[in-house]
Protein backbone atom coordinates (compact mmCIF):
# COMPACT_ATOMS: atom_id res chain seq x y z
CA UNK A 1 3.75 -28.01 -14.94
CA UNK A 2 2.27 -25.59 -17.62
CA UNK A 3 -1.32 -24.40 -17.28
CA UNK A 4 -2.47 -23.76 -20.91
CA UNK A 5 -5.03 -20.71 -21.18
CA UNK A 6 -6.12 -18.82 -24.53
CA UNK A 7 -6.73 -15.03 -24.76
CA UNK A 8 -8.76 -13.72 -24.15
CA UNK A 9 -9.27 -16.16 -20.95
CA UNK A 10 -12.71 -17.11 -19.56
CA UNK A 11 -10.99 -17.54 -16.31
CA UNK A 12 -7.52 -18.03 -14.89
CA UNK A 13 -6.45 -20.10 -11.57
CA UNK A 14 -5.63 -17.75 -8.44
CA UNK A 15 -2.35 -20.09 -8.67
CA UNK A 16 -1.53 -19.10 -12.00
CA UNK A 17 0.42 -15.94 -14.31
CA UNK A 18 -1.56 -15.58 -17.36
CA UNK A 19 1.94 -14.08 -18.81
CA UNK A 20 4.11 -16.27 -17.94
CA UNK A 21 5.05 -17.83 -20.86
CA UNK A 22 3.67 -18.88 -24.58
CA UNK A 23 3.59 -22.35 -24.30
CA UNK A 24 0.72 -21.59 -20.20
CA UNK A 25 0.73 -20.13 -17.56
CA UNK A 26 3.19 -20.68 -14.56
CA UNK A 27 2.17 -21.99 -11.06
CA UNK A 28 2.68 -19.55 -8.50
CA UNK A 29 4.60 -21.17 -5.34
CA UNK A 30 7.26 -20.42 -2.15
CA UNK A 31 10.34 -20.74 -5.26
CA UNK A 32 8.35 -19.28 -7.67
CA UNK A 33 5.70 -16.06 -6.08
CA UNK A 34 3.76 -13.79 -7.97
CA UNK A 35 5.51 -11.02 -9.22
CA UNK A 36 4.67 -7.68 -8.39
CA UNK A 37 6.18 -4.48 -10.11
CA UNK A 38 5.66 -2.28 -7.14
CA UNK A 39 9.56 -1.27 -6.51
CA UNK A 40 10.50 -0.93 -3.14
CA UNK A 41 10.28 1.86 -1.11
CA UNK A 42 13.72 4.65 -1.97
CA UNK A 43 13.07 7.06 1.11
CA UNK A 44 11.48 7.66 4.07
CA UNK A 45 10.90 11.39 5.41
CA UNK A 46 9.12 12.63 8.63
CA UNK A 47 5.09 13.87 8.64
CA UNK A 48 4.57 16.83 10.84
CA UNK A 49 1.16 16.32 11.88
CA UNK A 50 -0.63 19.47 10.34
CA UNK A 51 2.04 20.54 8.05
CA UNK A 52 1.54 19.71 4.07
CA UNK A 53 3.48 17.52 2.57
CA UNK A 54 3.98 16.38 -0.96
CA UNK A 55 1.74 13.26 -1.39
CA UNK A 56 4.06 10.05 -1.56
CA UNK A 57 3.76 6.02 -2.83
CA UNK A 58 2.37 5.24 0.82
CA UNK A 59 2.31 6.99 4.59
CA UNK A 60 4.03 4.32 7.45
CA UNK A 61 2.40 4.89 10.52
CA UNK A 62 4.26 3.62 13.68
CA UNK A 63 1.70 3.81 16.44
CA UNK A 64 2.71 3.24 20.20
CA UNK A 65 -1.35 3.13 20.94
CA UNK A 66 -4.37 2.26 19.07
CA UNK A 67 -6.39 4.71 17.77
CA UNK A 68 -6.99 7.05 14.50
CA UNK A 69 -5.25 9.02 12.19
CA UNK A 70 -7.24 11.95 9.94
CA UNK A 71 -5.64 12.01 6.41
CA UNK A 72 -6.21 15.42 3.91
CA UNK A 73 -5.90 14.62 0.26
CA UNK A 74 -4.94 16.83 -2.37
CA UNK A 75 -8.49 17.85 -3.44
CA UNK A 76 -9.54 18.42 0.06
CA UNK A 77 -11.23 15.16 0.82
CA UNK A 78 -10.45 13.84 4.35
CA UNK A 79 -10.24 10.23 5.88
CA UNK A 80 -10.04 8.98 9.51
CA UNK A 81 -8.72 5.46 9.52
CA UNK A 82 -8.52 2.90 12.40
CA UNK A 83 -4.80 1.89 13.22
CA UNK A 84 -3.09 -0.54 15.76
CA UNK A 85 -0.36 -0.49 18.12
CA UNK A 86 2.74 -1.00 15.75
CA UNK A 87 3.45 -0.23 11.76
CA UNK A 88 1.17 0.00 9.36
CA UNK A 89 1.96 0.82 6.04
CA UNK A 90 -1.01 2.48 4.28
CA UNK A 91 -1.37 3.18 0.44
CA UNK A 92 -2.68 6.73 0.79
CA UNK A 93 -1.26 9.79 -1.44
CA UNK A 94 -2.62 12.16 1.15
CA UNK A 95 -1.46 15.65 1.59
CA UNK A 96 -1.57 16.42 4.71
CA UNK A 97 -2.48 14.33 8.42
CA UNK A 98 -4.51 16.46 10.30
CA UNK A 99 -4.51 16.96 14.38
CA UNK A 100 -8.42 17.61 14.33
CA UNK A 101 -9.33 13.72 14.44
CA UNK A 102 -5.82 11.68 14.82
CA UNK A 103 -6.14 10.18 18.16
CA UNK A 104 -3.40 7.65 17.64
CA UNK A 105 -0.15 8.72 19.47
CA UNK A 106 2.06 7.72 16.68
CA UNK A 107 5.10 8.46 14.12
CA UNK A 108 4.52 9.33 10.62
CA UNK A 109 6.54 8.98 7.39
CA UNK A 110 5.93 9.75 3.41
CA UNK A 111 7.39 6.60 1.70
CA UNK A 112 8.60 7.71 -1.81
């Protein structure tokens, strides 16, 4: 089942790619998802809290403990976030995770 839709489009279903082909749009489904072109992660390299780092694709945070992690970006902005007990996998180019604020006993990794 094609969904047809003219550009420039008014609106376009949730449940539909716009791109998918000429003739409509495709419905998104379990056999057929929404594409993303996000590749996957290549590497994975230790954070030493307080130590800069070059600013990767994301920062994986495995936390034994809730609590919160202080991240330094590049032009010296900071941000403490809220994490919970397990991974989280946050979309942050930061430079740098700073002691001063990180409460969250935790492991740290730049994902490239």
């Amino acid at each position: 089942m094609t969904i047809p839709i003219t550009a420039p489009a008014a609106y376009v279903p949730q449940t539909a790619i716009a791109f998918a082909a000429p003739e409509g749009a495709a419905l998104v489904s379990a056999t057929s998802p929404l594409p993303i072109s996000e590749p996957s992660y290549a590497s994975a390299t230790a954070i030493v809290v307080d130590t800069p780092f070059a600013p990767p694709r994301a920062v994986a945070v495995i936390a034994q403990a809730a609590g919160n992690v202080a991240f330094r970006f590049a032009d010296a902005s900071t941000l403490t976030v809220p994490v919970s007990e397990g991974l989280s996998i946050l979309p942050f180019a930061a430079a740098r995770i700073q002691a001063s604020g990180t409460t969250a006993a935790a492991s740290f990794y730049a994902l490239l």
